[in-house]
C-alpha atoms as a PDB file:
ATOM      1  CA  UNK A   1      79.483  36.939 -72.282  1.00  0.00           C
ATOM      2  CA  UNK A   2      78.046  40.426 -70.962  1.00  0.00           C
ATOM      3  CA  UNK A   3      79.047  43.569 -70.981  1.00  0.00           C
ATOM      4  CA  UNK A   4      78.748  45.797 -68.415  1.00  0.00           C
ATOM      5  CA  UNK A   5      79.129  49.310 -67.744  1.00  0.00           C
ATOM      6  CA  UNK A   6      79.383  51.500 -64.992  1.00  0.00           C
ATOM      7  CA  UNK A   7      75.969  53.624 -64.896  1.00  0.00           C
ATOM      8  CA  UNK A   8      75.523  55.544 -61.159  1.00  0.00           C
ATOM      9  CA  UNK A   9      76.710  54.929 -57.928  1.00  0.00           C
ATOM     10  CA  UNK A  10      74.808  55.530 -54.552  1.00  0.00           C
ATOM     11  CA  UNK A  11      75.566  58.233 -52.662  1.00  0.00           C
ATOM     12  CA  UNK A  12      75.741  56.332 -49.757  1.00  0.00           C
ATOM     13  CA  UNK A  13      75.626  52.750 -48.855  1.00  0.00           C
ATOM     14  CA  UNK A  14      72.599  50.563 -49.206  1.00  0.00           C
ATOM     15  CA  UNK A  15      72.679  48.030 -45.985  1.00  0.00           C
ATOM     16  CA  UNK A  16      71.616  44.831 -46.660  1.00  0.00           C
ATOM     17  CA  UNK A  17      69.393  45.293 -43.736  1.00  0.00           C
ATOM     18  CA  UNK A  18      67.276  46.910 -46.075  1.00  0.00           C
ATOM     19  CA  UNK A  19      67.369  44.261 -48.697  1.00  0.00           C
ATOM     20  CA  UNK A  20      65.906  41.649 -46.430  1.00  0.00           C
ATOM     21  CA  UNK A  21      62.374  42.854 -45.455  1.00  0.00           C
ATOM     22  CA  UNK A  22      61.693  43.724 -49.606  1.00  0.00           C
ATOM     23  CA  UNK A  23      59.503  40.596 -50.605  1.00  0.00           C
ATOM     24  CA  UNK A  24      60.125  41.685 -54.321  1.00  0.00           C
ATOM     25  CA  UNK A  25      63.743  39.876 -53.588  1.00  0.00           C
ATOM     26  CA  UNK A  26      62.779  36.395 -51.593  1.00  0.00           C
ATOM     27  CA  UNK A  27      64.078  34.392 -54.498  1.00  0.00           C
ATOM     28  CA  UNK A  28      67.004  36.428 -55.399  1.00  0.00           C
ATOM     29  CA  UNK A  29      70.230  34.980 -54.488  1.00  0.00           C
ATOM     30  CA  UNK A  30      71.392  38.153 -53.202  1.00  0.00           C
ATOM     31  CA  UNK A  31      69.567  37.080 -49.966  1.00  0.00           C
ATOM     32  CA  UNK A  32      70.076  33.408 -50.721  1.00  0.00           C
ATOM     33  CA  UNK A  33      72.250  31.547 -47.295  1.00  0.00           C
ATOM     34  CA  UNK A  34      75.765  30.892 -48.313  1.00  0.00           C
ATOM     35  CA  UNK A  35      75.916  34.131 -50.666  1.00  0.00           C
ATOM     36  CA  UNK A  36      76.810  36.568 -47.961  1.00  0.00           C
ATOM     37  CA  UNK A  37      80.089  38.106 -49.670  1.00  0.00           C
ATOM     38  CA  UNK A  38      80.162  40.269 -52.063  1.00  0.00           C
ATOM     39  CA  UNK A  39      80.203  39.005 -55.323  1.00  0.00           C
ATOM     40  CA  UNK A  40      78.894  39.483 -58.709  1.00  0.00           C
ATOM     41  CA  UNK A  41      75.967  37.402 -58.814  1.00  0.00           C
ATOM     42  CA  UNK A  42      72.900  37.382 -61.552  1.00  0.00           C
ATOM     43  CA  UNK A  43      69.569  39.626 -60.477  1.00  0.00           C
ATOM     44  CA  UNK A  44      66.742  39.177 -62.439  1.00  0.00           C
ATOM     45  CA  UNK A  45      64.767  42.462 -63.911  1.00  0.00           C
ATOM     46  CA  UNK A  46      62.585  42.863 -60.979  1.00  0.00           C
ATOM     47  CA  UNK A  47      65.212  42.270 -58.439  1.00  0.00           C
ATOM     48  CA  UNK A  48      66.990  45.186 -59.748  1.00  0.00           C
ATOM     49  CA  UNK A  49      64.293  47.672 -59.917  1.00  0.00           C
ATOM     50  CA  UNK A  50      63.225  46.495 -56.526  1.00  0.00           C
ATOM     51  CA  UNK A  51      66.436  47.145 -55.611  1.00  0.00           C
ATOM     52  CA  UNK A  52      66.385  50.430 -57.588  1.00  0.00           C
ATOM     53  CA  UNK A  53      63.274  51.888 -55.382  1.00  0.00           C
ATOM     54  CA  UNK A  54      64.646  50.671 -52.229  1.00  0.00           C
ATOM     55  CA  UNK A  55      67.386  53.137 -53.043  1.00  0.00           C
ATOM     56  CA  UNK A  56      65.596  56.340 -54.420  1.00  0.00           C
ATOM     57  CA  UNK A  57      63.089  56.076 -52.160  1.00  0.00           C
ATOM     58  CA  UNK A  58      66.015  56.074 -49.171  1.00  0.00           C
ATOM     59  CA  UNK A  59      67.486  59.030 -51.335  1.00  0.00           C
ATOM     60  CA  UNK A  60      70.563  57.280 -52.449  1.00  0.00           C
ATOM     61  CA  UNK A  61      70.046  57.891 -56.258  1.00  0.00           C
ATOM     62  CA  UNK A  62      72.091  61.571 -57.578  1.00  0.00           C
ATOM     63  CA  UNK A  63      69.911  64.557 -58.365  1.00  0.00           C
ATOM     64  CA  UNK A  64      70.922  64.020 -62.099  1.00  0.00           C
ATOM     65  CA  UNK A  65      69.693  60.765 -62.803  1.00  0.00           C
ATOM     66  CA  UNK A  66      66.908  60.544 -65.430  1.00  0.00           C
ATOM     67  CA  UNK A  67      66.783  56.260 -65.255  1.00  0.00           C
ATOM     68  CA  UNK A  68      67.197  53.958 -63.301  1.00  0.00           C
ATOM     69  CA  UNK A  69      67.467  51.581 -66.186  1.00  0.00           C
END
């Protein structure tokens, strides 16, 4: 079992339009046919800080946020 805890939220919404043209997440199955709903599904350590960058650099991250881990 994991735990998980609520850490930031986006300011805004991060399209999955986005998501598709990052190569860092080819083999995630985020982007994987068939996995189109939302759902909780496993992202490995890269996957989320690609996802991570995607976001700050599209200023979705708060002002107050010291990590993205």
């Amino acid at each position: 079992m994991v735990d998980v805890t609520f850490n930031q939220a986006f300011n805004d919404i991060l399209p999955l339009s986005e998501l598709k043209f990052l190569p860092a997440l080819e083999d995630s199955l985020l982007l994987r046919k068939g996995c189109e709903q939302l759902t909780i599904i496993p992202l490995e350590p890269k996957h989320w800080y690609a996802i991570m960058d995607i976001a700050g650099n599209l200023h979705l991250l708060s002002e107050d946020t010291d990590s993205i881990e």
